[in-house]
C-alpha atoms as a PDB file:
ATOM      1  CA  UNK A   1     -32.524  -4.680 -14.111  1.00  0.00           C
ATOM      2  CA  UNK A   2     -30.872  -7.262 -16.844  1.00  0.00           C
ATOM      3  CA  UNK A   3     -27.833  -5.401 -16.472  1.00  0.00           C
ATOM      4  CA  UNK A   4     -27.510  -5.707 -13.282  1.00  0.00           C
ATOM      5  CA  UNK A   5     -28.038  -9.488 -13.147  1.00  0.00           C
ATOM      6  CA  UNK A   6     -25.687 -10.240 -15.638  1.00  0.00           C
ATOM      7  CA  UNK A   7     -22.879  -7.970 -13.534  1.00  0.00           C
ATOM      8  CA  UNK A   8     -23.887  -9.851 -10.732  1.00  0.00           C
ATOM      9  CA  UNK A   9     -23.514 -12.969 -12.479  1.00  0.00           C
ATOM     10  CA  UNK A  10     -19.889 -12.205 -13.910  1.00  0.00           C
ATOM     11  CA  UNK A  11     -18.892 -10.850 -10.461  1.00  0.00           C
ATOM     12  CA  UNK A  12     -19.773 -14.401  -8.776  1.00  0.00           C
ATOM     13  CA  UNK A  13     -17.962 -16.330 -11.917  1.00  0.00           C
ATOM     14  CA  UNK A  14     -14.729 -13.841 -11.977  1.00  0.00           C
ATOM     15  CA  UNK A  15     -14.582 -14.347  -7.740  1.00  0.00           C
ATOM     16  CA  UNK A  16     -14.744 -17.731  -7.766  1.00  0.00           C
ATOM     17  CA  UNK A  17     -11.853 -18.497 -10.192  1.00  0.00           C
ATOM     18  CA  UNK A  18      -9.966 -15.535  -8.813  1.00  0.00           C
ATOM     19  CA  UNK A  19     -10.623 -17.434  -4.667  1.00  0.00           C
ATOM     20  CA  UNK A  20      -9.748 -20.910  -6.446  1.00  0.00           C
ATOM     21  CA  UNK A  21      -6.406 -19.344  -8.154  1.00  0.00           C
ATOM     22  CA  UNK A  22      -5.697 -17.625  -5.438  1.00  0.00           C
ATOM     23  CA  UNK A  23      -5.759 -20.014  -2.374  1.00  0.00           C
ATOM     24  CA  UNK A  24      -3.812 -23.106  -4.651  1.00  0.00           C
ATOM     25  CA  UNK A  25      -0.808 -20.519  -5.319  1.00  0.00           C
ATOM     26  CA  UNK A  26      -1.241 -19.456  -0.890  1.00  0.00           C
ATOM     27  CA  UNK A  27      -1.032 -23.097  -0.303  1.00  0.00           C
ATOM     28  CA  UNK A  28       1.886 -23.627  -2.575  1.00  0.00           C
ATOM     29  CA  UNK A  29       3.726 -21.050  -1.140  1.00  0.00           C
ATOM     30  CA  UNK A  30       2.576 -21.981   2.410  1.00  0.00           C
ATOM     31  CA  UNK A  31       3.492 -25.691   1.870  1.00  0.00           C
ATOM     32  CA  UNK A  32       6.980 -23.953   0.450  1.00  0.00           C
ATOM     33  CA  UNK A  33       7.692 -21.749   3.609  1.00  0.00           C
ATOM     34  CA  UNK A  34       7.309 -24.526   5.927  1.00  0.00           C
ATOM     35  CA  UNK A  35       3.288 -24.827   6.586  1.00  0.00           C
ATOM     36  CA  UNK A  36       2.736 -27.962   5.104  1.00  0.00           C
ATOM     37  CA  UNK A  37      -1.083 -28.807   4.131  1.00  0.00           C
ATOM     38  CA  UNK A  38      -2.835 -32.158   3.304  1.00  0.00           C
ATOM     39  CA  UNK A  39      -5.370 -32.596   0.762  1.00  0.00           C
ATOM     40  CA  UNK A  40      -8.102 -32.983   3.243  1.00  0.00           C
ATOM     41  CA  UNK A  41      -6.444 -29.650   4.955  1.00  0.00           C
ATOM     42  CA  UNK A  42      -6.672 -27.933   2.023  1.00  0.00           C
ATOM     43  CA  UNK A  43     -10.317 -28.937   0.965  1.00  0.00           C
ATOM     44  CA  UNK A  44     -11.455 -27.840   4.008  1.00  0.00           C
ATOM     45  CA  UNK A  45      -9.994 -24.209   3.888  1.00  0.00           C
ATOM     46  CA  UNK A  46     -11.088 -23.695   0.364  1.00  0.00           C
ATOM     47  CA  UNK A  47     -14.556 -25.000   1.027  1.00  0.00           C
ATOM     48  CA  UNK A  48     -15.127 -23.169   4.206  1.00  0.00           C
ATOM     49  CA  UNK A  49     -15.121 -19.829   3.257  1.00  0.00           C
ATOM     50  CA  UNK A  50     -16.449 -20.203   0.104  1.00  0.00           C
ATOM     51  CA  UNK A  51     -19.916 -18.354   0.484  1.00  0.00           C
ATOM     52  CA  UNK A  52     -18.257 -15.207   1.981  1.00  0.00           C
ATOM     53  CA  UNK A  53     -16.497 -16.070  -1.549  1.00  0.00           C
ATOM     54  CA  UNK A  54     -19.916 -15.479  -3.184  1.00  0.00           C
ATOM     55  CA  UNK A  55     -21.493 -12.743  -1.411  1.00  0.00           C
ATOM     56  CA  UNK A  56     -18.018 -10.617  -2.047  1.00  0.00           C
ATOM     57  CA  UNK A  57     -18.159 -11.750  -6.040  1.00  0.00           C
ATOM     58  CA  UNK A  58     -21.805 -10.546  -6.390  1.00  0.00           C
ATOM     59  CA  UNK A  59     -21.289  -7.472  -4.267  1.00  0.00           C
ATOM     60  CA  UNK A  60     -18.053  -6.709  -6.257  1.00  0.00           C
ATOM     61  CA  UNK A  61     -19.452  -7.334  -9.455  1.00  0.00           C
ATOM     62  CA  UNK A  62     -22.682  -5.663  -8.738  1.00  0.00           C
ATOM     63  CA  UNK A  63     -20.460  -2.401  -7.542  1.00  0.00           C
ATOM     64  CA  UNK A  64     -17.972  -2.636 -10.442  1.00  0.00           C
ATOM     65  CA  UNK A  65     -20.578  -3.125 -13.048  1.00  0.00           C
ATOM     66  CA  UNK A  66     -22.636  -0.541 -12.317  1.00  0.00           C
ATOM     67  CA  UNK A  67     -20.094   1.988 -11.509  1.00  0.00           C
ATOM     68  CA  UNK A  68     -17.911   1.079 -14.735  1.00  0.00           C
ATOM     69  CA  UNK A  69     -20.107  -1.577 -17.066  1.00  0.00           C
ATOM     70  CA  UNK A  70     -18.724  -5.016 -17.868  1.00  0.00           C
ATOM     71  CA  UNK A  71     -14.966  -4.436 -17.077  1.00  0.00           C
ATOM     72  CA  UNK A  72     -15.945  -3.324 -13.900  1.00  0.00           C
ATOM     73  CA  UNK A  73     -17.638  -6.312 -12.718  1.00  0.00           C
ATOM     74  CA  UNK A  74     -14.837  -8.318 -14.203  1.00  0.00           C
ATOM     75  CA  UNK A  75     -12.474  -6.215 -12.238  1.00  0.00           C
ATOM     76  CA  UNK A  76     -14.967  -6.536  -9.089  1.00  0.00           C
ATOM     77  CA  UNK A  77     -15.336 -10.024  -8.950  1.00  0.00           C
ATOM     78  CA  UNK A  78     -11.414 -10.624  -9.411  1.00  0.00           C
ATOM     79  CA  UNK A  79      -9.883  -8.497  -6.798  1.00  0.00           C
ATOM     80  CA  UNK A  80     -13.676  -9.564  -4.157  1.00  0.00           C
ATOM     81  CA  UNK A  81     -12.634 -13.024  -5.016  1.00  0.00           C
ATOM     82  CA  UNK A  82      -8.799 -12.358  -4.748  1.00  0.00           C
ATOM     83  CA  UNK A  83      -9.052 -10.765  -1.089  1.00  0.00           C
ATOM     84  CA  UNK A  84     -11.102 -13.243   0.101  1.00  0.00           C
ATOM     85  CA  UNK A  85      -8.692 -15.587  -0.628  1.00  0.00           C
ATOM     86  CA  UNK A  86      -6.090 -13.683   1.281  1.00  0.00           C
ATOM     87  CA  UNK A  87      -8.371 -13.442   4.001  1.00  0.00           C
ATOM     88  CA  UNK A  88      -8.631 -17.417   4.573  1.00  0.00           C
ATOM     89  CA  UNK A  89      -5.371 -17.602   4.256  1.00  0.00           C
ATOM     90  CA  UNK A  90      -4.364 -15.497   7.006  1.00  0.00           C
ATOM     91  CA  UNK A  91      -7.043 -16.958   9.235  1.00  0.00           C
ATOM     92  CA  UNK A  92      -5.927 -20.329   8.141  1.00  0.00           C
ATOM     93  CA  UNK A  93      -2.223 -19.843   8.655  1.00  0.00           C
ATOM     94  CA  UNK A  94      -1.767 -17.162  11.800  1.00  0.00           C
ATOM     95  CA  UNK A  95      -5.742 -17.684  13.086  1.00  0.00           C
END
């Protein structure tokens, strides 16, 4: 049960950096290809979808942990965190 806490726990850390590194570099590019974003724009977008952020992270980390020990749940959380970001994104942009 520790275990699984602690992969769960990585997963939520690893998705969150991954949504946060994620969306900046979609609004750069977005801002770049002619959608141009505000900073109250942008703070809602990242803030909105946040908890689907953090039920991804723990479910990736949780399924990557247990499937393949600590890599895996780093590797869970980034890509959970990574397509959730893509996901907003799209929504935001063509939504």
């Amino acid at each position: 049960m520790g275990r699984s806490v602690v992969h769960v726990i990585v997963g939520l850390l690893m998705s969150t950096f991954a949504y946060a590194a994620v969306l900046f570099l979609g609004i750069a590019i977005g801002y770049q290809i002619g959608f141009p974003m505000d900073y109250n724009q942008a703070m809602r977008l990242g803030l909105s979808f946040l908890i689907y952020n953090l039920i991804a992270g723990a479910i990736g980390g949780f399924v990557g942990g247990e499937t393949n020990g600590y890599n895996g749940s780093l590797v869970g959380g980034i890509v959970a965190g990574a397509l959730a970001a893509i996901v907003r994104l799209l929504y935001a942009y063509y939504g």
